[in-house]
C-alpha atoms as a PDB file:
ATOM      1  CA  UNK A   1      88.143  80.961-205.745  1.00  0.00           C
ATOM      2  CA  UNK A   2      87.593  83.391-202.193  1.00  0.00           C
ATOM      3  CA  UNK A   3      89.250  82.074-199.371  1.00  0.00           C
ATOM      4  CA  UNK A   4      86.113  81.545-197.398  1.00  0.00           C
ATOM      5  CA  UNK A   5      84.629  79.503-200.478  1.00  0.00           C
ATOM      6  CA  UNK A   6      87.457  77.162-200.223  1.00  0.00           C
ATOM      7  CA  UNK A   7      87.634  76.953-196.211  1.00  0.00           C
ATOM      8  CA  UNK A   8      83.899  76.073-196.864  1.00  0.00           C
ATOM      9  CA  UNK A   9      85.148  73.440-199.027  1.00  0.00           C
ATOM     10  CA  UNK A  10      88.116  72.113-197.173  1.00  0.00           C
ATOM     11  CA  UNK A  11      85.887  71.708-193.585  1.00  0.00           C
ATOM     12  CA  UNK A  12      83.016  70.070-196.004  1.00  0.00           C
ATOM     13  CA  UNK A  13      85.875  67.030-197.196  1.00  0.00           C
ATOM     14  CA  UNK A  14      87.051  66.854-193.513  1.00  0.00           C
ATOM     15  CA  UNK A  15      83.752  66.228-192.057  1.00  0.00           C
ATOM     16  CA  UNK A  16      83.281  63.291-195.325  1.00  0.00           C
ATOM     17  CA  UNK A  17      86.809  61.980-194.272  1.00  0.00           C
ATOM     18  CA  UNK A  18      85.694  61.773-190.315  1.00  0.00           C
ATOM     19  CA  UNK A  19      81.969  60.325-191.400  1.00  0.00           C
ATOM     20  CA  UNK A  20      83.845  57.791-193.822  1.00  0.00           C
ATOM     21  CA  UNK A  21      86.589  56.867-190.921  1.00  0.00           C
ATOM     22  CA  UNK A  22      83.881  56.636-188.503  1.00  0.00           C
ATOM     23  CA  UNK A  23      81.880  54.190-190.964  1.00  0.00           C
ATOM     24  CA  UNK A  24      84.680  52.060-190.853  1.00  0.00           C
ATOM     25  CA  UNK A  25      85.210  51.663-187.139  1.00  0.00           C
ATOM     26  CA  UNK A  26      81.232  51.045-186.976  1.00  0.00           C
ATOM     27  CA  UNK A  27      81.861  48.123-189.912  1.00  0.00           C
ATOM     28  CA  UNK A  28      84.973  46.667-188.639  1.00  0.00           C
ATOM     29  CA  UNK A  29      85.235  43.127-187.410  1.00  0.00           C
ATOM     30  CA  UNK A  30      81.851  41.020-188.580  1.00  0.00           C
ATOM     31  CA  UNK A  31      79.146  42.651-185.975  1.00  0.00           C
ATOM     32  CA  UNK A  32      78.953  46.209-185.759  1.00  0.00           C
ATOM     33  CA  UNK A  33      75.144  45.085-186.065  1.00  0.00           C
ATOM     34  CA  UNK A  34      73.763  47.568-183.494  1.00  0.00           C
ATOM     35  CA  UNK A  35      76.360  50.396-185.037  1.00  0.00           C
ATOM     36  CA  UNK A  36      75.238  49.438-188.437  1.00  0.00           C
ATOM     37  CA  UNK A  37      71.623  49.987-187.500  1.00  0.00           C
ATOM     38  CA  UNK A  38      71.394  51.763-184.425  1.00  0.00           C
ATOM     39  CA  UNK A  39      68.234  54.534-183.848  1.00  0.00           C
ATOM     40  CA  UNK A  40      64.740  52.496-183.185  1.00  0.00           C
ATOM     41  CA  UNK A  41      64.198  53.892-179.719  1.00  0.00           C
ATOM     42  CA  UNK A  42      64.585  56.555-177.837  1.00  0.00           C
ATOM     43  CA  UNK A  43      67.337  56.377-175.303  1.00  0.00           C
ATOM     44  CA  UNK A  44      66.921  58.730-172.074  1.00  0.00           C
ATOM     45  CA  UNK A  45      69.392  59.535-169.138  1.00  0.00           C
ATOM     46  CA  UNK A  46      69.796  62.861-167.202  1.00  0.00           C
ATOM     47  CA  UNK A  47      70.680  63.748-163.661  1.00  0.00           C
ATOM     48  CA  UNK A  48      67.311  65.997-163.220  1.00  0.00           C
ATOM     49  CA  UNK A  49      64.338  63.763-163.547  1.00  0.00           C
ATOM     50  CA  UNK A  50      61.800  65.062-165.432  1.00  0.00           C
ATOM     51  CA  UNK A  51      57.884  66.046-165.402  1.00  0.00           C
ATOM     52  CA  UNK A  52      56.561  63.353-163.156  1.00  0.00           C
ATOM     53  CA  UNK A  53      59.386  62.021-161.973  1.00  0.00           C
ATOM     54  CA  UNK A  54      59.891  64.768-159.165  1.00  0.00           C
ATOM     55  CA  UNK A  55      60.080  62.248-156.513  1.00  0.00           C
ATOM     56  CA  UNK A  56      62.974  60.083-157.866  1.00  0.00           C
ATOM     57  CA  UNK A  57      66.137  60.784-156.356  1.00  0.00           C
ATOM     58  CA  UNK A  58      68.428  58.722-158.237  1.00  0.00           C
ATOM     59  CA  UNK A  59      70.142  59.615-161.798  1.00  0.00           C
ATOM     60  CA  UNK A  60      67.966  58.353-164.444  1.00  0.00           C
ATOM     61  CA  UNK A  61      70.276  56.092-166.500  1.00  0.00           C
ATOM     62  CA  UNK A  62      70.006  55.223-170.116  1.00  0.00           C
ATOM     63  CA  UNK A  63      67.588  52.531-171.891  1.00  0.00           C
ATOM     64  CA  UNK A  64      70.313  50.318-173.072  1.00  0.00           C
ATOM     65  CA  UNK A  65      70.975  49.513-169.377  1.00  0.00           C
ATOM     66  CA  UNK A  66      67.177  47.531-169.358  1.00  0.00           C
ATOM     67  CA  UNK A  67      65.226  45.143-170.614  1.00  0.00           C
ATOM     68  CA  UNK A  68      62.100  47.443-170.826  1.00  0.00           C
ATOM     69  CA  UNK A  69      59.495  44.898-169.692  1.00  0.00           C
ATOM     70  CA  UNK A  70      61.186  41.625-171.611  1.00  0.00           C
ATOM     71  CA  UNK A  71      60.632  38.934-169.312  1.00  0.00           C
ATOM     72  CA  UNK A  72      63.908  37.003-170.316  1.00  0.00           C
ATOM     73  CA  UNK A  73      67.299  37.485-171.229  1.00  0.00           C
ATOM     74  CA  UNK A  74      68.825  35.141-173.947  1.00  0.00           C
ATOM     75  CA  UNK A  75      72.344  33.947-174.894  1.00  0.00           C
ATOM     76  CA  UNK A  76      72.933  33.163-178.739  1.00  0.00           C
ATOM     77  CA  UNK A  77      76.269  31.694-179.998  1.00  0.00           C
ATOM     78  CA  UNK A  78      76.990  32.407-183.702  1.00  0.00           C
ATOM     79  CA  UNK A  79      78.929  31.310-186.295  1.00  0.00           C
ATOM     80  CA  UNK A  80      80.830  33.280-187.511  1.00  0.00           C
ATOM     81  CA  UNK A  81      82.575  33.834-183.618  1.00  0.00           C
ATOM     82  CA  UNK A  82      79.641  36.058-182.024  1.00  0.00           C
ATOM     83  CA  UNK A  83      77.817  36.297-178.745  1.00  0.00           C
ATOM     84  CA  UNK A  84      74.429  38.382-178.650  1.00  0.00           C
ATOM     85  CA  UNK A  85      71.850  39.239-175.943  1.00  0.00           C
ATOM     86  CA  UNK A  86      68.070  39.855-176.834  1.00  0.00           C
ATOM     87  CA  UNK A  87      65.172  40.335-175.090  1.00  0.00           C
ATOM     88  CA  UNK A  88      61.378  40.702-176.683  1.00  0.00           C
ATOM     89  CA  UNK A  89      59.589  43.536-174.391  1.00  0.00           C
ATOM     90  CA  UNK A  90      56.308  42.829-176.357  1.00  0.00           C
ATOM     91  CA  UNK A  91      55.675  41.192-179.514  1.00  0.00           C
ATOM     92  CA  UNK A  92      56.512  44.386-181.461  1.00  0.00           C
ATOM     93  CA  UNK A  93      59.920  44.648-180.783  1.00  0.00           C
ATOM     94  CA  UNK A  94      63.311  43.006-179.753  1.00  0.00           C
ATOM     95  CA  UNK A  95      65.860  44.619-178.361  1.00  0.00           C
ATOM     96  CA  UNK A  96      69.598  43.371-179.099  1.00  0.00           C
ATOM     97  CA  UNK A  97      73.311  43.583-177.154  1.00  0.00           C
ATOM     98  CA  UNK A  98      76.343  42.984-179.385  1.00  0.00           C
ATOM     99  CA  UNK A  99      79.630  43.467-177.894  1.00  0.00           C
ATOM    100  CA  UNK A 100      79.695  47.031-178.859  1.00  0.00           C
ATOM    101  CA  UNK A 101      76.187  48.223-177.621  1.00  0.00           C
ATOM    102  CA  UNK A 102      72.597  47.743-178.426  1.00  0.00           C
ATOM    103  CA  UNK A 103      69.601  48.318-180.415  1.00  0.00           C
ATOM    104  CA  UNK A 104      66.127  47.844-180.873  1.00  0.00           C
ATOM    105  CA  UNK A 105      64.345  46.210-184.094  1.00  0.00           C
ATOM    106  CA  UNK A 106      60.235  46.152-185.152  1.00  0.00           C
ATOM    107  CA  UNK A 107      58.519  43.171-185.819  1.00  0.00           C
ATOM    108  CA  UNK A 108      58.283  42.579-189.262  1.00  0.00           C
ATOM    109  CA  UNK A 109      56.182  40.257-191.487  1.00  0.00           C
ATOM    110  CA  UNK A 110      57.242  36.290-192.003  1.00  0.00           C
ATOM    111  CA  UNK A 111      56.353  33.158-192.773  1.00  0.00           C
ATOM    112  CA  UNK A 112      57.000  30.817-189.917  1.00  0.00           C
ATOM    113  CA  UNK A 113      59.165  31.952-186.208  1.00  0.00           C
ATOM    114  CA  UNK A 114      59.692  35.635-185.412  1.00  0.00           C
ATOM    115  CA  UNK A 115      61.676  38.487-187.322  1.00  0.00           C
ATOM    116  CA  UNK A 116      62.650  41.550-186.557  1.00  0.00           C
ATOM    117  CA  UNK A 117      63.804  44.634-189.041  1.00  0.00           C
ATOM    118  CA  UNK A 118      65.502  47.597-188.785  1.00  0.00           C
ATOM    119  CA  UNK A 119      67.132  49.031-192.183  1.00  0.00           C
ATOM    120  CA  UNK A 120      69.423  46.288-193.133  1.00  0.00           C
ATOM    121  CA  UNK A 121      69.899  44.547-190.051  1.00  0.00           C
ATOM    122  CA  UNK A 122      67.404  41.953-189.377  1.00  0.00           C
ATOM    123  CA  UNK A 123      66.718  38.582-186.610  1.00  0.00           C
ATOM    124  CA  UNK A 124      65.070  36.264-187.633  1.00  0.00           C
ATOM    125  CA  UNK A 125      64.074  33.395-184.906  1.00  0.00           C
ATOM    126  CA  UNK A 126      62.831  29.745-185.626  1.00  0.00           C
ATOM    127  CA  UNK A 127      62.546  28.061-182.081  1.00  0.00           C
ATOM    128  CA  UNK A 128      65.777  27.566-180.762  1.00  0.00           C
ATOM    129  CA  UNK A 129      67.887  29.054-183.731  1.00  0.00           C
ATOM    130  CA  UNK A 130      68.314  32.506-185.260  1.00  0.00           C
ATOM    131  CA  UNK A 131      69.808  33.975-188.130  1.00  0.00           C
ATOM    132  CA  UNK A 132      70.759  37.226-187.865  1.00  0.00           C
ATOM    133  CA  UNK A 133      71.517  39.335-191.265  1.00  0.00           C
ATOM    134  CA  UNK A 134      73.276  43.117-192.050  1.00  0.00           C
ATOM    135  CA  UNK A 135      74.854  44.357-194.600  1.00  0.00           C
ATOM    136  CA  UNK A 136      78.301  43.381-193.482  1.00  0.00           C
ATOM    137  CA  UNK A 137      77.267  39.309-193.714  1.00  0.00           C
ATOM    138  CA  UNK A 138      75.222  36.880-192.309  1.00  0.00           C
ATOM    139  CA  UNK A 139      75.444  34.971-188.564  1.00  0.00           C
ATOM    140  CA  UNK A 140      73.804  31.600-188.072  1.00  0.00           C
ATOM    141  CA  UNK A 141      72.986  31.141-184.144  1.00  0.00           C
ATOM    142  CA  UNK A 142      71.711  28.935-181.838  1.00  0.00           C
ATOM    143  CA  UNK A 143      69.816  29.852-178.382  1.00  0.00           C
ATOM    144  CA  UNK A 144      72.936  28.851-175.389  1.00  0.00           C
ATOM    145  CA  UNK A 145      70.872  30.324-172.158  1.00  0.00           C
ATOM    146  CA  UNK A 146      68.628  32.384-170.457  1.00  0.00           C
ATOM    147  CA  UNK A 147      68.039  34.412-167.897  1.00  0.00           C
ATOM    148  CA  UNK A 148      65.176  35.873-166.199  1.00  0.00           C
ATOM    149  CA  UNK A 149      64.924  39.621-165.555  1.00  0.00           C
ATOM    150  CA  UNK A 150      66.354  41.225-162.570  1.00  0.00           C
ATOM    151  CA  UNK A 151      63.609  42.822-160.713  1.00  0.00           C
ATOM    152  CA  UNK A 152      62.016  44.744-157.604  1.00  0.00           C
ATOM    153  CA  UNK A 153      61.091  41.557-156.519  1.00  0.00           C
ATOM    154  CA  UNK A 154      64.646  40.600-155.723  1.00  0.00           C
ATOM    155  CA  UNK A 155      65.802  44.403-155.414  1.00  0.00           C
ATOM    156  CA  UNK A 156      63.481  46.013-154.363  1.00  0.00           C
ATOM    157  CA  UNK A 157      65.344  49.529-153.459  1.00  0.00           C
ATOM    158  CA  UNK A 158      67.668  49.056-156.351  1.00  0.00           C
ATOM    159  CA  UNK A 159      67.516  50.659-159.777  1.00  0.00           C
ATOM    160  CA  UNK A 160      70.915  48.579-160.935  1.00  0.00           C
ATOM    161  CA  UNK A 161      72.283  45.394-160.012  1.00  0.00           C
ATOM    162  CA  UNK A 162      75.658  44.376-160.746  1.00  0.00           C
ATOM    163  CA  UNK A 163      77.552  40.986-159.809  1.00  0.00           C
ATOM    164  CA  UNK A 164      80.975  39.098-160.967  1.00  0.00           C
ATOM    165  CA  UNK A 165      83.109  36.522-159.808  1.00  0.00           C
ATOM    166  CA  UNK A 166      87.107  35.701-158.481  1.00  0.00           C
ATOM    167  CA  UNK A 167      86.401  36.906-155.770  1.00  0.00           C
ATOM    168  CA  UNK A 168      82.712  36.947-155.905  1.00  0.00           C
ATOM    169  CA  UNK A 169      81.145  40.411-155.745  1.00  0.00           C
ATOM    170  CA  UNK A 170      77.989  42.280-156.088  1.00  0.00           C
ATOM    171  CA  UNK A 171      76.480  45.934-156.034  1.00  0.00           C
ATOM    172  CA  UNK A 172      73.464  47.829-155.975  1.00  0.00           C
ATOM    173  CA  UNK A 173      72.875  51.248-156.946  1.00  0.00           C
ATOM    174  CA  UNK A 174      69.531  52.619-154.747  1.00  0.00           C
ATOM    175  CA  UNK A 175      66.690  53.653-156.025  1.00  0.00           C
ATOM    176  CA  UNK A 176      66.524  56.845-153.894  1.00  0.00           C
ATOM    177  CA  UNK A 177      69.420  58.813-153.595  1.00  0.00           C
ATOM    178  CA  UNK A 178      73.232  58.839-154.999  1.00  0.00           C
ATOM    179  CA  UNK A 179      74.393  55.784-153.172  1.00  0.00           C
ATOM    180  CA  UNK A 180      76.057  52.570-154.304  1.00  0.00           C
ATOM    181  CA  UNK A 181      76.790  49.552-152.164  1.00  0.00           C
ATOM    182  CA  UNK A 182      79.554  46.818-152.488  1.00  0.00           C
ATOM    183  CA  UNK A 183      79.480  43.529-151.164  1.00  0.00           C
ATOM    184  CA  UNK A 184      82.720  42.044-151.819  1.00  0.00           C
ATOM    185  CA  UNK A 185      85.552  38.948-151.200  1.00  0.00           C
ATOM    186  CA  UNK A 186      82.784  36.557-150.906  1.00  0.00           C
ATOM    187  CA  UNK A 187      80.427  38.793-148.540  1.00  0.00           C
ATOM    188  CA  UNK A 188      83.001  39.337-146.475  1.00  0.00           C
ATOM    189  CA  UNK A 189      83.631  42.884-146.742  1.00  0.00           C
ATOM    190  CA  UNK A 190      81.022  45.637-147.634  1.00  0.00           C
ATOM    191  CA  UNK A 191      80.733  49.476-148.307  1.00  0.00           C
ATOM    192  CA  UNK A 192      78.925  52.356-149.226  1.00  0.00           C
ATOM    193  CA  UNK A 193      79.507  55.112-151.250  1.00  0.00           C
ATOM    194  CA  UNK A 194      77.606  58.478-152.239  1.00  0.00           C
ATOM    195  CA  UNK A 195      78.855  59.105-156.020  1.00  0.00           C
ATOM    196  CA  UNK A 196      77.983  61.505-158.577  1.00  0.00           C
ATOM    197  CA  UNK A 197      77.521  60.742-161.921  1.00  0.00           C
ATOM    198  CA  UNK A 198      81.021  61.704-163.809  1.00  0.00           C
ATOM    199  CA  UNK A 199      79.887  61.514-167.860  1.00  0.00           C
ATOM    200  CA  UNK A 200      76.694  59.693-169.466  1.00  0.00           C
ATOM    201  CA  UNK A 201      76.184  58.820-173.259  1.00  0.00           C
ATOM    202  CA  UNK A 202      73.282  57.469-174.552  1.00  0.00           C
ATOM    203  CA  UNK A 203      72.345  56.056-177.703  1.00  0.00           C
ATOM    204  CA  UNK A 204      73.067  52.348-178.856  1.00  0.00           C
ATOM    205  CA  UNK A 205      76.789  52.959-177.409  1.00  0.00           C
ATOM    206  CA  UNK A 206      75.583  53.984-174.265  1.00  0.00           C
ATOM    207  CA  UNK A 207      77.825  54.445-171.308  1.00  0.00           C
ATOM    208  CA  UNK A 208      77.815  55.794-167.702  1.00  0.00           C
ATOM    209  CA  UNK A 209      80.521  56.594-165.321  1.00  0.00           C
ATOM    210  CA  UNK A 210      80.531  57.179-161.445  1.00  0.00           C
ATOM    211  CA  UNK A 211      82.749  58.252-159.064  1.00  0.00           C
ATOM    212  CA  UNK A 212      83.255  58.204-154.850  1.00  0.00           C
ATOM    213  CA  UNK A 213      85.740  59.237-152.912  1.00  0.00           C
ATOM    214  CA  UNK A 214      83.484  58.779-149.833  1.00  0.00           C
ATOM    215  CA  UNK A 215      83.947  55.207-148.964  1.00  0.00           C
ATOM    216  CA  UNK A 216      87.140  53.276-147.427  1.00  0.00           C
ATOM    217  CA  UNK A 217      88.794  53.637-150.849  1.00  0.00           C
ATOM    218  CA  UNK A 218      88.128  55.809-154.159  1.00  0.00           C
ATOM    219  CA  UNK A 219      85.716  54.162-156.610  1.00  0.00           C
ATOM    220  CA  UNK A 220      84.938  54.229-160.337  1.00  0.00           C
ATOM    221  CA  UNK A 221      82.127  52.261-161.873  1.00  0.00           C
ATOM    222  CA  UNK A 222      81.990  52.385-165.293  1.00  0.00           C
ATOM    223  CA  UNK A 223      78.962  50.857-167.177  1.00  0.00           C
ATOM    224  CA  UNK A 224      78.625  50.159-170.627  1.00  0.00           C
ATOM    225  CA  UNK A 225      75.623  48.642-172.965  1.00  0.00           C
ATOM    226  CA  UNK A 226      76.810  45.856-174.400  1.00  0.00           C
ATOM    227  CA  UNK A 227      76.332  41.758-174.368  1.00  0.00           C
ATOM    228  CA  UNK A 228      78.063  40.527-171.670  1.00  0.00           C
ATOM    229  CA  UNK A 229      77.954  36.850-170.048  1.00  0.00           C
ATOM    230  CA  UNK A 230      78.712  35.840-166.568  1.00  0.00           C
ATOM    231  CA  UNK A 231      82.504  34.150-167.001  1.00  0.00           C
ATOM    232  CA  UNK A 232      80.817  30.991-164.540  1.00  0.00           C
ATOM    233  CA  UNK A 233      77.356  29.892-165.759  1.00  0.00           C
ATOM    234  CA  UNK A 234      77.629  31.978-168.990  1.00  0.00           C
ATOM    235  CA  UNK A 235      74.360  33.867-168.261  1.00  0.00           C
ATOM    236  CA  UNK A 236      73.398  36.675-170.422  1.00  0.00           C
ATOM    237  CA  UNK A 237      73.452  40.382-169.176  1.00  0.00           C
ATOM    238  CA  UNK A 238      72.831  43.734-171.088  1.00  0.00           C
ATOM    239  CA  UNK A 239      75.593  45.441-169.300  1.00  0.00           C
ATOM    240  CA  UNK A 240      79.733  45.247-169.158  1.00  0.00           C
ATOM    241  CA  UNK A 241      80.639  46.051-165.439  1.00  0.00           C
ATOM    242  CA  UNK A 242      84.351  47.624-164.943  1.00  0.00           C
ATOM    243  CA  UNK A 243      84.858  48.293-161.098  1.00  0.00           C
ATOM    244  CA  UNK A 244      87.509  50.324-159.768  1.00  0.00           C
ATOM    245  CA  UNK A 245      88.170  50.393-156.272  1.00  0.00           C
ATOM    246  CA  UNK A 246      91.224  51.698-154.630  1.00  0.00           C
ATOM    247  CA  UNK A 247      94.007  49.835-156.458  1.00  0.00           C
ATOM    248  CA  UNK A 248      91.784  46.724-157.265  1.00  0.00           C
ATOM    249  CA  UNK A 249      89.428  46.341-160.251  1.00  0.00           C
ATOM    250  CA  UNK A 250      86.688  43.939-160.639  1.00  0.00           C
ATOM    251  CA  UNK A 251      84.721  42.779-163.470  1.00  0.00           C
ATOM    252  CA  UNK A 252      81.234  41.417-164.334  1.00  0.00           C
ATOM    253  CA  UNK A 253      77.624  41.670-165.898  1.00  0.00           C
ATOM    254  CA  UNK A 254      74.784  44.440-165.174  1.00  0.00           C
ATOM    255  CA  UNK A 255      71.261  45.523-165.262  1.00  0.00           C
ATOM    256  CA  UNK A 256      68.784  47.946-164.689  1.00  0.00           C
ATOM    257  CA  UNK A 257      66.274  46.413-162.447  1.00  0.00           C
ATOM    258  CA  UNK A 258      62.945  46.174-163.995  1.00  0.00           C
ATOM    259  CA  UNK A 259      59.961  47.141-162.077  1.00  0.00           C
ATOM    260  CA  UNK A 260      58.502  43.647-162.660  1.00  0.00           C
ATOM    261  CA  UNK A 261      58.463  41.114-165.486  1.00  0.00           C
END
């Protein structure tokens, strides 16, 4: 056998062994749901807007960060151990958080309640319960809260809103230009900061960084899709929130601010 038949074949197994390793992260634990089936919609995020969008000054951000027109967010608690986030933008679709990022599943034919397909994960909804079914097992859940969208209404120069507790804090990043502002300790202290957009991944997994060094102290906000619940009154969010700010670091819940509901 030639030399470059076998590299062929060696960087062929390597790329099977990193696929199969991946596979196995994505399956690990009991909901890699959104891993399992991610895909559905089309996630978009760049720092130049595009074709009609000349006017917007901001970083677009990616479509995991919003609710896309759903009206409500809900809070399911599962059995097995397992927290989700959904929200129904129409009656086509429903879009779902896990801990580990998001997806977004088609309506799909059934008897009685609503379900929801994509490959082999499926949600199935009969008033106030759910099951929820992939090929790694099945989760039996019942609705815990809801939230209503974030929108202009209440933010009305915002494109995301941010918020956590101990000590209570909030942010908003503006519609219009590369500028955050903090409110923190209770509304006792605030600050703004001009940032630029450090990395951004889209996709079910999708993530966003920012950085300042134009405030009081350096700043790093790092956003990621994913279920997360406010660690007071257990509302649901489609955001984790990790903020850095000088040597402090405070955590909550996030959204992209909808244009209505």
């Amino acid at each position: 056998m030639s030399k470059a038949l076998q590299a062929g074949k060696d960087r062929r197994a390597l790329y099977r062994h990193r696929s199969s390793v991946r596979w196995l992260t994505l399956s690990a634990g009991m909901l890699m749901l959104a891993g399992c089936a991610s895909g559905g919609h089309q996630n978009v995020s760049s720092t130049a807007p595009p074709s009609g969008l000349d006017t917007l000054k901001s970083p677009l951000m990616p479509s995991a960060f919003f609710a896309d027109g759903g009206e409500t967010f809900t809070a399911w608690r599962c059995t097995p151990s397992q927290d989700l986030v959904t929200t129904t933008p129409d009656d086509r679709r429903l879009r779902l958080w896990t801990a580990l990022g998001e997806t977004e599943l088609p309506s799909a034919v059934v008897g009685t309640g609503s379900r929801y397909q994509l490959g082999g994960l499926s949600f199935w909804r009969q008033g106030r319960d759910a099951r929820v079914e992939s090929d790694n097992g099945r989760l039996v859940c019942t609705l815990a809260s809801e939230r209503k969208t974030t929108t202009r209404q209440e933010h009305p120069e915002s494109i995301f809103y941010a918020s956590g507790n101990e000590p209570g804090w909030n942010l908003s990043l503006d519609r219009n230009s590369h500028s955050l502002t903090l409110v923190s300790d209770y509304g006792q202290a605030e600050d703004t900061f001009d940032y630029r957009v450090a990395s951004v991944q889209n996709g079910s997994e999708a993530r966003m960084v920012l950085v300042s060094d134009s405030g009081r102290y350096p700043m790093e906000l790092d956003l990621r899709a994913g279920a997360c619940f406010d660690d007071m009154s257990g509302k649901p969010w489609p955001v984790k929130v990790t903020l850095r700010y000088g040597d402090r670091e405070f955590h909550g819940c996030g959204q992209g601010v909808e244009a209505s509901r």
